[in-house]
N, C-alpha and C. Protein backbone atom coordinates (compact mmCIF):
# COMPACT_ATOMS: atom_id res chain seq x y z
N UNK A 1 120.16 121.95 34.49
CA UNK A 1 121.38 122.14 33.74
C UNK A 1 121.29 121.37 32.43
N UNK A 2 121.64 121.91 31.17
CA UNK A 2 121.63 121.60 29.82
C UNK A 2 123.41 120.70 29.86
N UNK A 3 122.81 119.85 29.07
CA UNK A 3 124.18 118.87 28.49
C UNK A 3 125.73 120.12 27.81
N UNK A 4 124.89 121.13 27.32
CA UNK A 4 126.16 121.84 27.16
C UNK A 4 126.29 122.72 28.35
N UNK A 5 125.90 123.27 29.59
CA UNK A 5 126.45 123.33 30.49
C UNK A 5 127.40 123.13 31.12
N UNK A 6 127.07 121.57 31.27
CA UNK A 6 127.77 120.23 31.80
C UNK A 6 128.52 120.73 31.35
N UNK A 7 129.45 120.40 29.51
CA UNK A 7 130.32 120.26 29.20
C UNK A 7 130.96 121.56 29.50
N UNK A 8 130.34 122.57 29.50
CA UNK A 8 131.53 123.29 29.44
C UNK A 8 132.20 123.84 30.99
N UNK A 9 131.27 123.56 31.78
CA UNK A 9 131.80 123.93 33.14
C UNK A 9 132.67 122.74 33.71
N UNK A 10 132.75 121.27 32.83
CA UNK A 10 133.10 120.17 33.35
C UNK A 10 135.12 120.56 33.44
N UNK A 11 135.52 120.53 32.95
CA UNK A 11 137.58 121.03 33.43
C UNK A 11 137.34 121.94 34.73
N UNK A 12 136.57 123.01 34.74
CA UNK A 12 136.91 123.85 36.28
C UNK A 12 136.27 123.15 37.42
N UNK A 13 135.30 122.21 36.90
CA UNK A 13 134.69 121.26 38.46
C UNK A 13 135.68 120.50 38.69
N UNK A 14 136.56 119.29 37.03
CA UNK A 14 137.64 118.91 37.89
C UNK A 14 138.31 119.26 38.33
N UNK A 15 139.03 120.76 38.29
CA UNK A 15 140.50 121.04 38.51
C UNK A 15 140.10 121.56 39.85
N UNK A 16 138.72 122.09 40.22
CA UNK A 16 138.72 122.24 41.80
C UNK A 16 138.79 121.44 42.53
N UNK A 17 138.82 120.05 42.39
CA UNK A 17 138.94 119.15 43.46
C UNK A 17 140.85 118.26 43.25
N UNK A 18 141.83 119.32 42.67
CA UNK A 18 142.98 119.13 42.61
C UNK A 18 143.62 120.14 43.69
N UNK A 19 143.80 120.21 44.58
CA UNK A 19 144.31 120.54 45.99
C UNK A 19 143.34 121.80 46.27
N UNK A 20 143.76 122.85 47.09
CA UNK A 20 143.36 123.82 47.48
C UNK A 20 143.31 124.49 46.26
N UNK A 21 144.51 125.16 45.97
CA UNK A 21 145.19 125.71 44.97
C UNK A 21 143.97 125.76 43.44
N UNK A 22 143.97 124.03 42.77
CA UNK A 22 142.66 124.12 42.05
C UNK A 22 141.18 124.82 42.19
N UNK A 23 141.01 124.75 43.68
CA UNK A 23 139.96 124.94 43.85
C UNK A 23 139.96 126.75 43.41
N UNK A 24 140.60 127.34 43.86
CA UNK A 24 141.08 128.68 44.04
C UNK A 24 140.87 128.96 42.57
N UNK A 25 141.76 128.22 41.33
CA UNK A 25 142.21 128.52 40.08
C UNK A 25 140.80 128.46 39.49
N UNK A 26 140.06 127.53 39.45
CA UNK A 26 138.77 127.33 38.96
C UNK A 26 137.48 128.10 39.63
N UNK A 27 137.58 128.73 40.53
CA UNK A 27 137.06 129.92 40.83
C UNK A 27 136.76 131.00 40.33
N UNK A 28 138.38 131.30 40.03
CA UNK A 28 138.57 132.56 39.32
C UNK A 28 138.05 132.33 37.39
N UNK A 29 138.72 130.83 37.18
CA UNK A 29 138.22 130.80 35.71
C UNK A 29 137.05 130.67 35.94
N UNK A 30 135.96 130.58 36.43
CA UNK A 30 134.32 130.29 36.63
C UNK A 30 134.04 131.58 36.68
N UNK A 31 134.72 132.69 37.02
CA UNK A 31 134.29 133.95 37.36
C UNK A 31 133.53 134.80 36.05
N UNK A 32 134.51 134.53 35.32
CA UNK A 32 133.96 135.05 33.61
C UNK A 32 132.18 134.63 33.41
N UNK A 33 132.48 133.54 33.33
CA UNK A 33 131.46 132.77 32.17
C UNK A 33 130.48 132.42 33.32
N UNK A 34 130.08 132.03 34.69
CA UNK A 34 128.96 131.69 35.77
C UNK A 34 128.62 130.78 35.28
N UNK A 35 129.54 129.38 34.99
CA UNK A 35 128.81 128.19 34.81
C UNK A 35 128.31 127.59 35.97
N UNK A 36 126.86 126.85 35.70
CA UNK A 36 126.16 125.95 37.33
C UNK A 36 126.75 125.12 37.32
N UNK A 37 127.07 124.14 36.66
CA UNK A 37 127.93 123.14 37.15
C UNK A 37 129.00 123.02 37.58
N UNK A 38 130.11 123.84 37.52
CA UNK A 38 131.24 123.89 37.87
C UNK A 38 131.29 125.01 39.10
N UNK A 39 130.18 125.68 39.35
CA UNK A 39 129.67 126.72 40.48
C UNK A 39 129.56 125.51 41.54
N UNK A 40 128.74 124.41 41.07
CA UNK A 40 128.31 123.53 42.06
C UNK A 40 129.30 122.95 42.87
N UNK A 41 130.30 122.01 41.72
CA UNK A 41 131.40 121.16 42.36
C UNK A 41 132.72 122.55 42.81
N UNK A 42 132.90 123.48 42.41
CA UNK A 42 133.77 124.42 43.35
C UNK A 42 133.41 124.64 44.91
N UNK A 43 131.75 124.97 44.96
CA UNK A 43 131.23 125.19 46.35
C UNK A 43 131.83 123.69 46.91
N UNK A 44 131.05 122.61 46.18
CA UNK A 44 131.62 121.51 47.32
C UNK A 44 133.17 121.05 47.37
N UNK A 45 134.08 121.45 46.58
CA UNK A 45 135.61 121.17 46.59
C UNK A 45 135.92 122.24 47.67
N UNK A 46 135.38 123.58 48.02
CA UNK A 46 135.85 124.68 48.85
C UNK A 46 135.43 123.75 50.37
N UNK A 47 134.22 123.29 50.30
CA UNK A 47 133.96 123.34 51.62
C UNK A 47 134.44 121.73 52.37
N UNK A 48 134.58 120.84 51.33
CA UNK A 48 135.83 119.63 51.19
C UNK A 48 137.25 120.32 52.41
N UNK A 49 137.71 121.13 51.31
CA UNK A 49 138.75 121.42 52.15
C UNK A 49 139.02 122.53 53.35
N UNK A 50 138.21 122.88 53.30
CA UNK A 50 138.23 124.27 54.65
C UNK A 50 138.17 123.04 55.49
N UNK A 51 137.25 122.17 55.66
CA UNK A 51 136.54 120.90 56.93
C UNK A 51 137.88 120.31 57.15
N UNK A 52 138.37 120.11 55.75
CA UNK A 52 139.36 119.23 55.86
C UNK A 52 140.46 120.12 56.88
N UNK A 53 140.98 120.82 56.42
CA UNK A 53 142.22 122.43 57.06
C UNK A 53 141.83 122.19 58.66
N UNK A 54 140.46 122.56 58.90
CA UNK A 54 139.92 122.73 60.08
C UNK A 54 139.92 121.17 60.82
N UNK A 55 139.58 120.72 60.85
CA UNK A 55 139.81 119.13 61.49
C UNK A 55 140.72 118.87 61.40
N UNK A 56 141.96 118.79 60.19
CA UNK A 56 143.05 118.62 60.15
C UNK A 56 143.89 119.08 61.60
N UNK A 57 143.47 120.11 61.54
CA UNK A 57 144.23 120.99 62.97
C UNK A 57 143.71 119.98 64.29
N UNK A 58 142.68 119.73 64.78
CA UNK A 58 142.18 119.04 65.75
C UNK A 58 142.91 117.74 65.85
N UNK A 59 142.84 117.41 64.99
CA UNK A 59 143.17 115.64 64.59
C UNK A 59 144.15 115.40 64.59
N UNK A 60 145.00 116.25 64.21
CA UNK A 60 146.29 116.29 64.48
C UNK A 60 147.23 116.59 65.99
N UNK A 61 146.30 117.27 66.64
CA UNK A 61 146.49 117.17 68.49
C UNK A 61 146.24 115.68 68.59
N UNK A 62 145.57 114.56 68.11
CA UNK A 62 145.65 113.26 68.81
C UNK A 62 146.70 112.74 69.20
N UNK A 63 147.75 113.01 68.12
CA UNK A 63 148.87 111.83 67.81
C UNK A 63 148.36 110.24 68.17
N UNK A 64 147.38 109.96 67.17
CA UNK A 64 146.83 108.42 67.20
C UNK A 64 146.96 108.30 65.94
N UNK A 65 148.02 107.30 65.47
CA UNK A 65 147.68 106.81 64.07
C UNK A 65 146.25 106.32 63.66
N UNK A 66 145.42 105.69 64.65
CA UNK A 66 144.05 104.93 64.33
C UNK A 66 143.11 106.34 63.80
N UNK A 67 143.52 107.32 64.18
CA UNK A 67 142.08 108.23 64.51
C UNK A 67 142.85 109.19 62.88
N UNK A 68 144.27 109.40 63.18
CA UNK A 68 144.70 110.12 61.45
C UNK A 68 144.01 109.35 60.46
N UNK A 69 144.19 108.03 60.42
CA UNK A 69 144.00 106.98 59.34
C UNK A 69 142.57 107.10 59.05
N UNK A 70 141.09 107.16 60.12
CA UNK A 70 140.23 107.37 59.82
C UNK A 70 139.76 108.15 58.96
N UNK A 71 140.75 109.23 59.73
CA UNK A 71 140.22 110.73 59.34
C UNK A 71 140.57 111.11 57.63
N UNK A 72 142.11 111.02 57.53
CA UNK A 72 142.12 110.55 55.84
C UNK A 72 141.55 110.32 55.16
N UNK A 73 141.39 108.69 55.12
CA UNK A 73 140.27 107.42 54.70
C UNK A 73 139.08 108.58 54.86
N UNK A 74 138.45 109.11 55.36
CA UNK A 74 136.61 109.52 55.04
C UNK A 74 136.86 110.64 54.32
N UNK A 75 138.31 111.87 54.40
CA UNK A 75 137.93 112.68 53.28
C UNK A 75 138.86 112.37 52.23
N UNK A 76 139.21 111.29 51.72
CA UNK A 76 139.77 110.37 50.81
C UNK A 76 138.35 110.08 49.91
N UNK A 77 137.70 109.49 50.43
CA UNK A 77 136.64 108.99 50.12
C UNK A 77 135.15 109.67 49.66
N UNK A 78 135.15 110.81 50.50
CA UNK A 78 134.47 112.49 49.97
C UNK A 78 135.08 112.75 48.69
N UNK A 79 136.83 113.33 48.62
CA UNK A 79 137.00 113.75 47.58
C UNK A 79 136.92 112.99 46.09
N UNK A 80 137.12 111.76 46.61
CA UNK A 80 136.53 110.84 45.46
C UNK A 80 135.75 110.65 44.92
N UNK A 81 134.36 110.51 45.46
CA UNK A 81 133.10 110.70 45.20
C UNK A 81 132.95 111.79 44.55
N UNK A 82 133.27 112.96 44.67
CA UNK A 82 133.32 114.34 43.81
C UNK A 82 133.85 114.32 42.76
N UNK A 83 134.90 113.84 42.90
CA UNK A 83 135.96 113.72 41.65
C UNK A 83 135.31 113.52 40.86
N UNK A 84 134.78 111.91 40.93
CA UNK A 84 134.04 110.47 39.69
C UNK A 84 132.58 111.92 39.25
N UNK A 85 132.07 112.19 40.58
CA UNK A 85 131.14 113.14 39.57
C UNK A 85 131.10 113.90 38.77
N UNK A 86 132.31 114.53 39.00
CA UNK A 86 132.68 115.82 38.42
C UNK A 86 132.94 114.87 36.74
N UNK A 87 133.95 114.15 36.99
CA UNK A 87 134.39 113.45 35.49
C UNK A 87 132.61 112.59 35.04
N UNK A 88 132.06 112.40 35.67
CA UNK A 88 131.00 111.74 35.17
C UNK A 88 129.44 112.50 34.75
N UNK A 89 130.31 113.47 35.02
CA UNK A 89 129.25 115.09 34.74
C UNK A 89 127.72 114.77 35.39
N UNK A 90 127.79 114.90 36.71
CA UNK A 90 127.08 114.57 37.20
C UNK A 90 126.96 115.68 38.52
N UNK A 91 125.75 116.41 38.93
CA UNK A 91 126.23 116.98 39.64
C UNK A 91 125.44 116.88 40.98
N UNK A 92 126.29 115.77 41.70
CA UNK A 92 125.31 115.23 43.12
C UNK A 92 126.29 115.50 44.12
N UNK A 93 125.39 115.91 45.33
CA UNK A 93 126.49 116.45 46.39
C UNK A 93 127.00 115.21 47.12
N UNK A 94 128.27 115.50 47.71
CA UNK A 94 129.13 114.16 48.35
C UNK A 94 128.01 113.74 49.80
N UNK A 95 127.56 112.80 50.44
CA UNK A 95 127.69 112.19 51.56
C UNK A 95 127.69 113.48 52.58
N UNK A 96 126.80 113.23 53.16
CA UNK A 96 126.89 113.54 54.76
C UNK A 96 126.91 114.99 54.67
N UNK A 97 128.14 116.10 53.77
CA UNK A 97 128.33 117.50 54.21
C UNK A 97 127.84 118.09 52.67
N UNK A 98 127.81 117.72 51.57
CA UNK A 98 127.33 117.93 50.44
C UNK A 98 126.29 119.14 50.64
N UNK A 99 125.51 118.58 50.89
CA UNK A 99 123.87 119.67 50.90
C UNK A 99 124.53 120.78 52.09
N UNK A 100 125.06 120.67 52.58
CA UNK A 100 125.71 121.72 53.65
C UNK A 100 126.31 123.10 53.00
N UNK A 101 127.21 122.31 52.59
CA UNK A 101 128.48 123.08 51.55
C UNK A 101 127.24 123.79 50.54
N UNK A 102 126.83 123.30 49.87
CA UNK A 102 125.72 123.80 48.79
C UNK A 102 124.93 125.15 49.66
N UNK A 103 124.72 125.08 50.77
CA UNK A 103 123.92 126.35 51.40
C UNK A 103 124.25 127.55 51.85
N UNK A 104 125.69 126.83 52.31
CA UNK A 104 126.44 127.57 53.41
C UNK A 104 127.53 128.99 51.98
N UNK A 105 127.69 128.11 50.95
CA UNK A 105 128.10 128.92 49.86
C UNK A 105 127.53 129.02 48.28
N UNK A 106 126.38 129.28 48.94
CA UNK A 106 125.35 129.65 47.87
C UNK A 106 125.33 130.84 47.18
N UNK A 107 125.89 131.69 47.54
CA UNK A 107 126.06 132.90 46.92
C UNK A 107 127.37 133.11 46.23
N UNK A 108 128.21 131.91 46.24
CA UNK A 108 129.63 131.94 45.39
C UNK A 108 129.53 131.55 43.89
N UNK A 109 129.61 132.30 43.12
CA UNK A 109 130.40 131.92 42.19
C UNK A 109 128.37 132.16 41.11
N UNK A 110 128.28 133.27 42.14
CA UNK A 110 126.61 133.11 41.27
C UNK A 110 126.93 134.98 40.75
């Protein structure tokens, strides 16, 4: 990826990791133009939150504050890591599900 890449795919990588909703909006604006960088951080903001939706549901049968609080706290801490990249134009996959997300929706947004 070229430095003007970066820049110009850099607003739709952040705005995908601004709820679901972003992720969705910056999709569609990525659709035009097929920037890689902002292709990149959409795949991993999509698959951020599907995990998230999906566990959400599980985790939420506990009724354990200890086990919600975890669960938060680690994709608190995912989406953060994305975020700082995204603003730091950087395009490295999050921890643990990163390279996942990257495979599993490899054919989005190409």
């Amino acid at each position: 990826m070229t430095e003007q890449d970066i820049e110009a795919g850099r607003n739709n990588a952040i705005i995908s990791y601004l709820t679901i909703f972003g992720t969705i909006i910056a999709f569609y604006l990525n659709n035009e133009n097929k920037n890689e960088f902002a292709s990149f951080h959409i795949r991993q903001a999509l698959g951020l939150w599907l995990t998230f939706f999906a566990l959400g549901y599980i985790i939420g049968s506990f009724d354990s504050w200890a086990i919600s609080l975890g669960f938060y706290l680690f994709f608190a801490v995912l989406f953060i890591y994305g975020f700082t990249n995204a603003l730091g134009r950087k395009a490295q996959a999050v921890p643990l599900l990163g390279d996942l997300y990257q495979k599993i929706f490899a054919n989005l947004g190409k």
